[in-house]
ModelCIF file with pLDDT and N, C-alpha, C, O atoms, coordinates in Angstrom:
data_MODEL
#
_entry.id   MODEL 
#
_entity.id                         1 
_entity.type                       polymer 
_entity.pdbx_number_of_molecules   1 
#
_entity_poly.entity_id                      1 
_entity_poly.type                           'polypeptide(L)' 
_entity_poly.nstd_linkage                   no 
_entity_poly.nstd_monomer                   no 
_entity_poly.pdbx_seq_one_letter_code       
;(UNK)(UNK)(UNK)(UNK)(UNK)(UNK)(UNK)(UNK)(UNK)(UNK)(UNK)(UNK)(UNK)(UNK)(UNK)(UNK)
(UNK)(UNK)(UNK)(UNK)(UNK)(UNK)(UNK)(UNK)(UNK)(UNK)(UNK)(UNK)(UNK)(UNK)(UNK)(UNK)
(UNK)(UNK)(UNK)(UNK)(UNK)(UNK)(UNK)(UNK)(UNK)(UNK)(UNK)(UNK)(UNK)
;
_entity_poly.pdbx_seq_one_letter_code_can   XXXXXXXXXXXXXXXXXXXXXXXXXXXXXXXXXXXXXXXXXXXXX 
_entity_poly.pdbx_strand_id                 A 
#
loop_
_entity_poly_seq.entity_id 
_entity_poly_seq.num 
_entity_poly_seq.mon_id 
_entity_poly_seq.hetero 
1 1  UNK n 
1 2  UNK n 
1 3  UNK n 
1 4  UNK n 
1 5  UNK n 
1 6  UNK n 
1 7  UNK n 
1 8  UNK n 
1 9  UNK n 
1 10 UNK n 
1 11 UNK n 
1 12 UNK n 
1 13 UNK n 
1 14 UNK n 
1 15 UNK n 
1 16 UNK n 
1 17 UNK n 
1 18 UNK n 
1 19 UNK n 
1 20 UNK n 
1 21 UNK n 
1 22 UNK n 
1 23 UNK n 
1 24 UNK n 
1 25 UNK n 
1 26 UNK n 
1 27 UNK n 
1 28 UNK n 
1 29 UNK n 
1 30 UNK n 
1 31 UNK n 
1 32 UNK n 
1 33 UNK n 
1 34 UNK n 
1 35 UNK n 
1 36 UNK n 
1 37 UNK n 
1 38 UNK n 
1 39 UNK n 
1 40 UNK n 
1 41 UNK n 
1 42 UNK n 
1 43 UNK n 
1 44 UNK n 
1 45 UNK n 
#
_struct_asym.id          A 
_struct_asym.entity_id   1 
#
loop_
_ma_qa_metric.id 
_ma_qa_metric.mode 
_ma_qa_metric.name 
_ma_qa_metric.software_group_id 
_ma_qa_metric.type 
1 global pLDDT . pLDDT 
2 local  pLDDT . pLDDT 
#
_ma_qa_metric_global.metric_id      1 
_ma_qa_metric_global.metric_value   70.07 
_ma_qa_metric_global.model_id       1 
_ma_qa_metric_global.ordinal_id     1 
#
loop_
_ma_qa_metric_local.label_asym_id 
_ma_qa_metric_local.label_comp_id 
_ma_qa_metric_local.label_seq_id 
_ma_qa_metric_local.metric_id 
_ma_qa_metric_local.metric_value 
_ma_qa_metric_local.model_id 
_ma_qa_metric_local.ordinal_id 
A UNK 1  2 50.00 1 1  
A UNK 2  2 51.00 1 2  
A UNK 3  2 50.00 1 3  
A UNK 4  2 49.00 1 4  
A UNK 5  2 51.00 1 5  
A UNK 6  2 52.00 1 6  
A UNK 7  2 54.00 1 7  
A UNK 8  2 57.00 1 8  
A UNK 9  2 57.00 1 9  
A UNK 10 2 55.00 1 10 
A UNK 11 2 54.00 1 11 
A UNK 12 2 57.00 1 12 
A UNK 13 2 59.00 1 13 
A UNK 14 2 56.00 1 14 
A UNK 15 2 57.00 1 15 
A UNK 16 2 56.00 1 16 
A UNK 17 2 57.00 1 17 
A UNK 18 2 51.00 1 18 
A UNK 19 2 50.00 1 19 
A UNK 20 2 51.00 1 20 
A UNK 21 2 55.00 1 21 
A UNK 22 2 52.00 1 22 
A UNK 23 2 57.00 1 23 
A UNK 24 2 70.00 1 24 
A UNK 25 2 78.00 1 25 
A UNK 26 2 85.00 1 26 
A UNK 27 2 88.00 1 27 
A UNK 28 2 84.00 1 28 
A UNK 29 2 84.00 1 29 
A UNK 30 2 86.00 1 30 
A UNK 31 2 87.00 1 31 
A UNK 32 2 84.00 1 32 
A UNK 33 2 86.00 1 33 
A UNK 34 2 86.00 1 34 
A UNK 35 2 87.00 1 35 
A UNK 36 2 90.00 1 36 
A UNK 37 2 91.00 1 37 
A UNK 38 2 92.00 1 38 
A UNK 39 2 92.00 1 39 
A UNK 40 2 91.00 1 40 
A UNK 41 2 92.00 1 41 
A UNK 42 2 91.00 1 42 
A UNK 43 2 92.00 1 43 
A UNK 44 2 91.00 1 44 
A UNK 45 2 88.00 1 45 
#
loop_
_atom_site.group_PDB 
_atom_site.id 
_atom_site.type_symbol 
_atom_site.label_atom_id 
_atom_site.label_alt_id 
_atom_site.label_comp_id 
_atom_site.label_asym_id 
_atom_site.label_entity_id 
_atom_site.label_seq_id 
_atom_site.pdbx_PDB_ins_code 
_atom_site.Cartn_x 
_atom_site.Cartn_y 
_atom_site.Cartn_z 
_atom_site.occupancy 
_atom_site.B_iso_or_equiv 
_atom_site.pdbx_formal_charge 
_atom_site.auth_seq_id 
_atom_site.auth_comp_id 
_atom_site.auth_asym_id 
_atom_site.auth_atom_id 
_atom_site.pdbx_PDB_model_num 
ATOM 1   N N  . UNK A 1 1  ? 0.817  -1.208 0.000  1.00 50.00 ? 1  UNK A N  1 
ATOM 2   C CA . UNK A 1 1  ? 0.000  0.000  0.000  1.00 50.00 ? 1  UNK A CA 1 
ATOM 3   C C  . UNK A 1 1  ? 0.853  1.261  0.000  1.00 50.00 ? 1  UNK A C  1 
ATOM 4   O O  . UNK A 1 1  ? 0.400  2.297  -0.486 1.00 50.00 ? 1  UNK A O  1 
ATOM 5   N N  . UNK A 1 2  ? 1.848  1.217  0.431  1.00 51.00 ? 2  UNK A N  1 
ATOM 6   C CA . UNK A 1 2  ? 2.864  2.330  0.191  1.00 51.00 ? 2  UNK A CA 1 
ATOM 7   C C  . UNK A 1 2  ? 4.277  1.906  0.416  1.00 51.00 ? 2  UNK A C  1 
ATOM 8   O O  . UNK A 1 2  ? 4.857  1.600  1.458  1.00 51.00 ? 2  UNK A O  1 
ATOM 9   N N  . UNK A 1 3  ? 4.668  1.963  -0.760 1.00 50.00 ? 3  UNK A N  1 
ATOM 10  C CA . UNK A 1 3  ? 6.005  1.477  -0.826 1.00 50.00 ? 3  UNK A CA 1 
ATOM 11  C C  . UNK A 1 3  ? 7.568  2.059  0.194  1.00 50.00 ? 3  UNK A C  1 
ATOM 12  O O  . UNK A 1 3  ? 8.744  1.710  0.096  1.00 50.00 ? 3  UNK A O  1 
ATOM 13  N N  . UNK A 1 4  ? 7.031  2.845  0.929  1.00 49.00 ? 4  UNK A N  1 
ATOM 14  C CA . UNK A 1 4  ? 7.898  3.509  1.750  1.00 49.00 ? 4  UNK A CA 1 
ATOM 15  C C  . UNK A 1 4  ? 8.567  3.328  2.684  1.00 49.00 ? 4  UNK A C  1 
ATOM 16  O O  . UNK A 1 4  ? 9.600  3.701  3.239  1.00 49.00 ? 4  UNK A O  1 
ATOM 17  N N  . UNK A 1 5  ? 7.071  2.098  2.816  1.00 51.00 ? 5  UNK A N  1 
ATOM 18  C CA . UNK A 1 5  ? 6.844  1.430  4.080  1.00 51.00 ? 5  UNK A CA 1 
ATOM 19  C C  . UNK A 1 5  ? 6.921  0.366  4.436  1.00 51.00 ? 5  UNK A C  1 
ATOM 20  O O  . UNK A 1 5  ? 5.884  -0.115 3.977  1.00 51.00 ? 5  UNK A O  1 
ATOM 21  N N  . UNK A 1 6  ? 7.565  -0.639 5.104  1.00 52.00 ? 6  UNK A N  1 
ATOM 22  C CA . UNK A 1 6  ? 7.770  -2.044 5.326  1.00 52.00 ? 6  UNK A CA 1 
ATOM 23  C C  . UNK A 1 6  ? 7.070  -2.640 6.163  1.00 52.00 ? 6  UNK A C  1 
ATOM 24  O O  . UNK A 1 6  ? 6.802  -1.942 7.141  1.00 52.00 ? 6  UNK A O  1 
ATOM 25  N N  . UNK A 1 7  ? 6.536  -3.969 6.177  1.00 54.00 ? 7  UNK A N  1 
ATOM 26  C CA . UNK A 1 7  ? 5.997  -4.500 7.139  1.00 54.00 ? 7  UNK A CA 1 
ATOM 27  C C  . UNK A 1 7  ? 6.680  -4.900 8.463  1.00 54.00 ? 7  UNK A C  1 
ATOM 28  O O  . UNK A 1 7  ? 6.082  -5.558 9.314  1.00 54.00 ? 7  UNK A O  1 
ATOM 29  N N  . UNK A 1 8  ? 8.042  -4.453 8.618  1.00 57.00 ? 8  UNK A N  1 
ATOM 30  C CA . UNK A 1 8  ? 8.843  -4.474 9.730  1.00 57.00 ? 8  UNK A CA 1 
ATOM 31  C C  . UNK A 1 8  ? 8.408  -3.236 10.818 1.00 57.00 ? 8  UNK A C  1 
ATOM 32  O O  . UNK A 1 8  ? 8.328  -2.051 10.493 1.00 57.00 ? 8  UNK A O  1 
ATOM 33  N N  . UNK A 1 9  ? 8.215  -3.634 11.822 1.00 57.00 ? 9  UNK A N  1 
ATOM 34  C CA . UNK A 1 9  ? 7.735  -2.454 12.716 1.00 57.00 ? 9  UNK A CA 1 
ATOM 35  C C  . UNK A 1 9  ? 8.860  -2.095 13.268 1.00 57.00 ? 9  UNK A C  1 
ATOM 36  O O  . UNK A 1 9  ? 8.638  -0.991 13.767 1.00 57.00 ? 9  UNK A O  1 
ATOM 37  N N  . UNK A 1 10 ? 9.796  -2.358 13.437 1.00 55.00 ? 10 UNK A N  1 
ATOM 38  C CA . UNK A 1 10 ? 11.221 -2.237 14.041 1.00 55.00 ? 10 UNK A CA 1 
ATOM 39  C C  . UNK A 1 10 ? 11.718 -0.900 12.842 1.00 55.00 ? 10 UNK A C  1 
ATOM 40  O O  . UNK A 1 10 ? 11.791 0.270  13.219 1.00 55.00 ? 10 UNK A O  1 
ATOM 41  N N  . UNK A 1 11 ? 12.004 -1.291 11.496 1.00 54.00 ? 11 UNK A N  1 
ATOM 42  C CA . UNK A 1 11 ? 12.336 -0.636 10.736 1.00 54.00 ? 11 UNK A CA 1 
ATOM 43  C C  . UNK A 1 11 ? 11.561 0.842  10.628 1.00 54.00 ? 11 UNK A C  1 
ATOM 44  O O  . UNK A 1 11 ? 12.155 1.918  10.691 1.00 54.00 ? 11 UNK A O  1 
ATOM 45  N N  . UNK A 1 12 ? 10.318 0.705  10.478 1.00 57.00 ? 12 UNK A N  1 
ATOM 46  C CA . UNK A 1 12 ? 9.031  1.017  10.442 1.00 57.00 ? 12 UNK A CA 1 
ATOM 47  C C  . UNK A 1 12 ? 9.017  2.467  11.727 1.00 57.00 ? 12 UNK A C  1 
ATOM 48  O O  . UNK A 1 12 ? 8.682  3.645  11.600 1.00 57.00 ? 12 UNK A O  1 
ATOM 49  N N  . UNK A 1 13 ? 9.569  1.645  12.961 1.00 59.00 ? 13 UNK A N  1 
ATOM 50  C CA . UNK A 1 13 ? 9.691  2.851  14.415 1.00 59.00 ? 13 UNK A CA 1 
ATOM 51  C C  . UNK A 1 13 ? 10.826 3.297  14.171 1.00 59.00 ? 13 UNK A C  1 
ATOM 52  O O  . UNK A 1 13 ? 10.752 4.507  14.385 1.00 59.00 ? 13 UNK A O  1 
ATOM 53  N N  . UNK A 1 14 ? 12.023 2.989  13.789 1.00 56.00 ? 14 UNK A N  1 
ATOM 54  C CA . UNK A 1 14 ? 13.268 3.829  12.891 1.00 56.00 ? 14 UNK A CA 1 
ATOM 55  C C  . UNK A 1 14 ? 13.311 4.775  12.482 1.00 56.00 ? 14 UNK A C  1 
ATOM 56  O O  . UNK A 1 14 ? 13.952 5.796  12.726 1.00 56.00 ? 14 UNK A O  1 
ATOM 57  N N  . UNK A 1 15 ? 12.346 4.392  11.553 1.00 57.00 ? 15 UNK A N  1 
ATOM 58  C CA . UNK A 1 15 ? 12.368 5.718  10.294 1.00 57.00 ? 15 UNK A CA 1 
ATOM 59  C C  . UNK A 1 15 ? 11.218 6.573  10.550 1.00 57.00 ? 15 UNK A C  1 
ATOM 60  O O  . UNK A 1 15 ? 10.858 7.342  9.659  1.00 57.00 ? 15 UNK A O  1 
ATOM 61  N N  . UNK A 1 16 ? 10.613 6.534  11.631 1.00 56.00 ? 16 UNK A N  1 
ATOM 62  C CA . UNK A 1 16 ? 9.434  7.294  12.025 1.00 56.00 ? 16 UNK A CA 1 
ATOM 63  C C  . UNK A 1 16 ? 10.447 8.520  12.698 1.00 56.00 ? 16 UNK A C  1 
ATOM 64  O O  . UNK A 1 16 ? 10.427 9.705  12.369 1.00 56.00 ? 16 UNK A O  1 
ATOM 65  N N  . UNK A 1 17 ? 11.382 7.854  13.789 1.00 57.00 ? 17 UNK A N  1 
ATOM 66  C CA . UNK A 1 17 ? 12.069 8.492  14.371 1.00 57.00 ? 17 UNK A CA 1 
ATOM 67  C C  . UNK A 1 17 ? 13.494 9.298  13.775 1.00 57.00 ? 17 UNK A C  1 
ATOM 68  O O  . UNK A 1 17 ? 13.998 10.290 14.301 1.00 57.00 ? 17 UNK A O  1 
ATOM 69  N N  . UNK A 1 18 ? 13.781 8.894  13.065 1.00 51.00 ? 18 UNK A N  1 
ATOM 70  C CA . UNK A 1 18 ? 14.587 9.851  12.261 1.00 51.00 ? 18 UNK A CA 1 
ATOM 71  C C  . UNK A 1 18 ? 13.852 10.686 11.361 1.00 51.00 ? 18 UNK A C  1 
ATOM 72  O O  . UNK A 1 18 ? 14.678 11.565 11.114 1.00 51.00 ? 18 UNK A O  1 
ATOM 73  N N  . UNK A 1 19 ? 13.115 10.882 10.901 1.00 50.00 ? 19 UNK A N  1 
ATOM 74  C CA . UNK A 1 19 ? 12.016 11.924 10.348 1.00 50.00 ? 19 UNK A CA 1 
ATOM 75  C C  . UNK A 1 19 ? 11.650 12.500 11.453 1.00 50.00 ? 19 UNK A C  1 
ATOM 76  O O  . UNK A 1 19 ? 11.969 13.684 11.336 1.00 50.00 ? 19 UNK A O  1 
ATOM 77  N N  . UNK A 1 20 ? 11.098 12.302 12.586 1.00 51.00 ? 20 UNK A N  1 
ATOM 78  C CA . UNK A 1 20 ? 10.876 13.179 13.331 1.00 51.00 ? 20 UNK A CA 1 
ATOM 79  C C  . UNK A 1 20 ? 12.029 14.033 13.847 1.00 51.00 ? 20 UNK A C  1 
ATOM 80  O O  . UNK A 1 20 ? 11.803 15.131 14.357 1.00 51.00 ? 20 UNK A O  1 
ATOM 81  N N  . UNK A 1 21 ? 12.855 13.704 13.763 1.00 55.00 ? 21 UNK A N  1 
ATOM 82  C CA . UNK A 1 21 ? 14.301 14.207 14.603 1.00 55.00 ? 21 UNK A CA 1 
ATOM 83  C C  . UNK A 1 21 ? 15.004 15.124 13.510 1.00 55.00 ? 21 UNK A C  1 
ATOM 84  O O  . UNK A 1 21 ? 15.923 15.851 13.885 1.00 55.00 ? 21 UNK A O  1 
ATOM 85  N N  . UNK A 1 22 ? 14.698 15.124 12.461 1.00 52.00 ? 22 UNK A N  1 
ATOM 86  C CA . UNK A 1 22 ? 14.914 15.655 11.374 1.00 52.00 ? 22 UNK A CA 1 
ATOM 87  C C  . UNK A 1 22 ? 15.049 17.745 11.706 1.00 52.00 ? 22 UNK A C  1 
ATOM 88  O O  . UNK A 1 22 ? 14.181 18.584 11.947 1.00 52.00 ? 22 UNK A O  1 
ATOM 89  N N  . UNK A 1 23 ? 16.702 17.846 11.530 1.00 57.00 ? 23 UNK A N  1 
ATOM 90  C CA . UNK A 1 23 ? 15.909 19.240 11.810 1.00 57.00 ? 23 UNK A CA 1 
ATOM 91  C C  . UNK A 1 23 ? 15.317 20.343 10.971 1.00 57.00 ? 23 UNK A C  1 
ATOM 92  O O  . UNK A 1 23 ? 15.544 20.436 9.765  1.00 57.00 ? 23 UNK A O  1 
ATOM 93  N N  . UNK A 1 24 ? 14.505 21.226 11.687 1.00 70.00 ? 24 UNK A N  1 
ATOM 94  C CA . UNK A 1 24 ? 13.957 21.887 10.678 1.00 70.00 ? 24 UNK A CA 1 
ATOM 95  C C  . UNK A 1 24 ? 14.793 23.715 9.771  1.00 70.00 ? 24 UNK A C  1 
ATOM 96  O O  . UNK A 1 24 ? 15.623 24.599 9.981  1.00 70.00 ? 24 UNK A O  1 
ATOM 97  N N  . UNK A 1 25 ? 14.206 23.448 9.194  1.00 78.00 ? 25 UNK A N  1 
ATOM 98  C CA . UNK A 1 25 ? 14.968 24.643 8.337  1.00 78.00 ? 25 UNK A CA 1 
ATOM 99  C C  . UNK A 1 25 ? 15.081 25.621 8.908  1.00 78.00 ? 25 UNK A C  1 
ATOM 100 O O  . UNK A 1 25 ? 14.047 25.913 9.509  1.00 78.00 ? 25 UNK A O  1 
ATOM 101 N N  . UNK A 1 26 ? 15.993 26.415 9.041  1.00 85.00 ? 26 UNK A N  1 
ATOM 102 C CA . UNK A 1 26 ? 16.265 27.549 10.065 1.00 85.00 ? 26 UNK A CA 1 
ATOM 103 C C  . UNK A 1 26 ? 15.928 29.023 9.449  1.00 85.00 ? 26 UNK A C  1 
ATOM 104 O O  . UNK A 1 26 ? 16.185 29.403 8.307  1.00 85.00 ? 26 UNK A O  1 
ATOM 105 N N  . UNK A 1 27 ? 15.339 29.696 10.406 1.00 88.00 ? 27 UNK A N  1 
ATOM 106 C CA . UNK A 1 27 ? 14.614 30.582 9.980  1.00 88.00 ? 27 UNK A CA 1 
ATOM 107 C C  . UNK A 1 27 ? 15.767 31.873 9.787  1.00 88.00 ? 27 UNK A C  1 
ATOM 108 O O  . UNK A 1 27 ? 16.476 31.849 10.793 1.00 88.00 ? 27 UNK A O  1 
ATOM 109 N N  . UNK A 1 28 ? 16.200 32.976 8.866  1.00 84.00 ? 28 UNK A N  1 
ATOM 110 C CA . UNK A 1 28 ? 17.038 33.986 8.828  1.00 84.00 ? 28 UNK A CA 1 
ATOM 111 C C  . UNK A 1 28 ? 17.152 34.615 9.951  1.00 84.00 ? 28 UNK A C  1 
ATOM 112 O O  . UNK A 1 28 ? 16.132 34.816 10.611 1.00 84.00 ? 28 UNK A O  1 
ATOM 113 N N  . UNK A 1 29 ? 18.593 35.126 10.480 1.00 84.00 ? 29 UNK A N  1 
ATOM 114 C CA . UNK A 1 29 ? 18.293 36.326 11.494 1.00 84.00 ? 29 UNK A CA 1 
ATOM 115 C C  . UNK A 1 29 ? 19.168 37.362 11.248 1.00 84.00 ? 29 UNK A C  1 
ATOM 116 O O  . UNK A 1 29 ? 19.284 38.258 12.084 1.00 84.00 ? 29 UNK A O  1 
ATOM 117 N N  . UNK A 1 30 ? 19.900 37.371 10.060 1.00 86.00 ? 30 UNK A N  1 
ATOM 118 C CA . UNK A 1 30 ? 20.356 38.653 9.664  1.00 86.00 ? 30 UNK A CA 1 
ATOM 119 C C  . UNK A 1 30 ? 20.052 38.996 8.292  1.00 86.00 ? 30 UNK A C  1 
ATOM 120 O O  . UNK A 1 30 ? 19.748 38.103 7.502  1.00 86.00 ? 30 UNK A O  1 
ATOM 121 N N  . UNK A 1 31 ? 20.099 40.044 7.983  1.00 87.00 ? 31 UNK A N  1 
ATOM 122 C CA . UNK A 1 31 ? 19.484 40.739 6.591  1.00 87.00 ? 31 UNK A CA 1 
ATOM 123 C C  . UNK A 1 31 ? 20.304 40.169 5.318  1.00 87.00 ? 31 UNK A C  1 
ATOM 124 O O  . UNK A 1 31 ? 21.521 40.157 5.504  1.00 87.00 ? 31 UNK A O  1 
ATOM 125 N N  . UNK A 1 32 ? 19.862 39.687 4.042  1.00 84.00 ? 32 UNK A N  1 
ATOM 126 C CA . UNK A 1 32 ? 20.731 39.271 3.008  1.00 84.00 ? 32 UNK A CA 1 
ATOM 127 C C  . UNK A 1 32 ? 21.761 40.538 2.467  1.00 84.00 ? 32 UNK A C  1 
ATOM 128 O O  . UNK A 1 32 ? 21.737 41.703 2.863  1.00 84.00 ? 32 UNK A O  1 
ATOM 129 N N  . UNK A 1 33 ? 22.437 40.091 1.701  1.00 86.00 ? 33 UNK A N  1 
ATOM 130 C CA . UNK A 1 33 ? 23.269 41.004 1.214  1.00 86.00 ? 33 UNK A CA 1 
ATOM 131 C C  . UNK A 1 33 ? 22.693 41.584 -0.319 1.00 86.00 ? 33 UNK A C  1 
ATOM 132 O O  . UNK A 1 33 ? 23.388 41.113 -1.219 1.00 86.00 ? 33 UNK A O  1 
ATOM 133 N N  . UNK A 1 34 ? 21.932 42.211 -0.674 1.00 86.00 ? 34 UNK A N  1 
ATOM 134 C CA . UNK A 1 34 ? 21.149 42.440 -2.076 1.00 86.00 ? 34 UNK A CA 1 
ATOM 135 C C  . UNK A 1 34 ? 20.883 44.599 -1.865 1.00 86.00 ? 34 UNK A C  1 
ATOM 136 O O  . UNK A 1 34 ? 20.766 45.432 -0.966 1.00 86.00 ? 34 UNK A O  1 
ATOM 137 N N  . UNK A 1 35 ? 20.916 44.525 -3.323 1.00 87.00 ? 35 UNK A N  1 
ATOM 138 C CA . UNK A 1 35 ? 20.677 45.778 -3.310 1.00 87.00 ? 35 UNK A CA 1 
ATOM 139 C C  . UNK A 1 35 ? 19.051 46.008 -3.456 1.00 87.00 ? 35 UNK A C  1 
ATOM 140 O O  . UNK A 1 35 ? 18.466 47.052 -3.166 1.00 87.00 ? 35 UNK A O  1 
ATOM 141 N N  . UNK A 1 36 ? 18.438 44.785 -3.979 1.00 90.00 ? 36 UNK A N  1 
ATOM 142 C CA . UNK A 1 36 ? 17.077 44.771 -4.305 1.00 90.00 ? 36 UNK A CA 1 
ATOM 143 C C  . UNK A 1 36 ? 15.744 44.591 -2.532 1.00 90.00 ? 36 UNK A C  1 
ATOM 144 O O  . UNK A 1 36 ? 15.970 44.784 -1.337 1.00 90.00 ? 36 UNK A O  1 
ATOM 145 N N  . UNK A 1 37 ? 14.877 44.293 -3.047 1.00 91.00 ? 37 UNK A N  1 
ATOM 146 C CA . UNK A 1 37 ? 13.949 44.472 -2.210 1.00 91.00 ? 37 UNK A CA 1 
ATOM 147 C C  . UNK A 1 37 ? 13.940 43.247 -1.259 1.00 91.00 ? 37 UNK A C  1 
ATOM 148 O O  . UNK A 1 37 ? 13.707 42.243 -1.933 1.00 91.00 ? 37 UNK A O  1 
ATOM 149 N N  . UNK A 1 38 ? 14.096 42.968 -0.025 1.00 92.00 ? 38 UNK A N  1 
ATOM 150 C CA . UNK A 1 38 ? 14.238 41.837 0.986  1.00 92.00 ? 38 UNK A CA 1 
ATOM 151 C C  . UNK A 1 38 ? 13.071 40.712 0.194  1.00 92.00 ? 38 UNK A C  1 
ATOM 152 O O  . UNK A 1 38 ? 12.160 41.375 -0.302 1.00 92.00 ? 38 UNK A O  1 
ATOM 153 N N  . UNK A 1 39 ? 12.925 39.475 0.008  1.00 92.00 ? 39 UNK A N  1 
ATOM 154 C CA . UNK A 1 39 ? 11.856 39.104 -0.191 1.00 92.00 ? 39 UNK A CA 1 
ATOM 155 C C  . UNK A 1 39 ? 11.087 38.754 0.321  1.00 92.00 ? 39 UNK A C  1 
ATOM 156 O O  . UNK A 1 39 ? 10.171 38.058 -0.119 1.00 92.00 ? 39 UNK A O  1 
ATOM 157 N N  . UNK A 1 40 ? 11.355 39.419 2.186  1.00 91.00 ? 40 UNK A N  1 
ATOM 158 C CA . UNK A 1 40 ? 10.076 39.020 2.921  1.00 91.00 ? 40 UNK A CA 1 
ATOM 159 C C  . UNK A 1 40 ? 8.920  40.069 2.866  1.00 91.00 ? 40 UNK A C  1 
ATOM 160 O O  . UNK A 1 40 ? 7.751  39.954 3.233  1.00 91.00 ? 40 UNK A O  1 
ATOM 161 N N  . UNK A 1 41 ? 9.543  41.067 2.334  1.00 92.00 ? 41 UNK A N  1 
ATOM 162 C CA . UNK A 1 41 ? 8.552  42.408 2.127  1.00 92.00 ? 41 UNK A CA 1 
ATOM 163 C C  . UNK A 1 41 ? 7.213  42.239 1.314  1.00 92.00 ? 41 UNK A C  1 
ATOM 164 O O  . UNK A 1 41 ? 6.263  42.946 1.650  1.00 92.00 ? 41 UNK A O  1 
ATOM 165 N N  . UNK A 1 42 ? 7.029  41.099 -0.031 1.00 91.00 ? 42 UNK A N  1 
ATOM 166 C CA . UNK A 1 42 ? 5.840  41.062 -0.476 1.00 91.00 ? 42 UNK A CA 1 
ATOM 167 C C  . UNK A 1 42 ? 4.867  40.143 0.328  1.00 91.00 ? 42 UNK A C  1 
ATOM 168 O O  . UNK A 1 42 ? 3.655  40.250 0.140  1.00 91.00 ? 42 UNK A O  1 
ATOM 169 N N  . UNK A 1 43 ? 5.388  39.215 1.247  1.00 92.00 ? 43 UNK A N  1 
ATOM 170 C CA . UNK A 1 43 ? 4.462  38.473 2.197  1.00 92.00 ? 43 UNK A CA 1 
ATOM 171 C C  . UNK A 1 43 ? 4.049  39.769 3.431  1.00 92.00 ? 43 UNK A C  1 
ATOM 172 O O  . UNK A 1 43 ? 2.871  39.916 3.759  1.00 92.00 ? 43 UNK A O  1 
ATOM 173 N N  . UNK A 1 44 ? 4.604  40.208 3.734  1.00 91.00 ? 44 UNK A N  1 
ATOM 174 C CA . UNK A 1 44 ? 3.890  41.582 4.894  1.00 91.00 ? 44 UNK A CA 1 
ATOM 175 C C  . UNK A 1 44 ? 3.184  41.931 4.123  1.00 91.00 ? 44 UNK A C  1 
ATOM 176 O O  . UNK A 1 44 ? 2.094  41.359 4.109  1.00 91.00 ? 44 UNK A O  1 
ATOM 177 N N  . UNK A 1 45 ? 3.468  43.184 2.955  1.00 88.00 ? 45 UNK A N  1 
ATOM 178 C CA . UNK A 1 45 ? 2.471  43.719 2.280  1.00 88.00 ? 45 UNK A CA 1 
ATOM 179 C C  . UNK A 1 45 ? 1.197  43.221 1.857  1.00 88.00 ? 45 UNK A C  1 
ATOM 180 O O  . UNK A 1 45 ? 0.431  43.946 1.223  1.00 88.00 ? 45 UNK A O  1 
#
């Protein structure tokens, strides 16, 4: 039913747990270097 997935529950709680542990993309905290317009400015506006 989904090939992703094995009928091993061992394998199965593995890879649940490394996806969860997975880290997530880190959000900016200093300004880019561009002469143009930030591109967080058209999501505010």
């Amino acid at each position: 039913l989904n090939p992703l997935l094995t009928n091993d529950k061992a394998v199965n709680s593995m890879r649940h747990r490394v996806i969860w542990r997975m880290p997530k993309k880190p959000y900016l905290s200093a300004p880019i270097k561009t002469d143009k317009m930030p591109p967080g400015i058209p999501f505010i506006v």
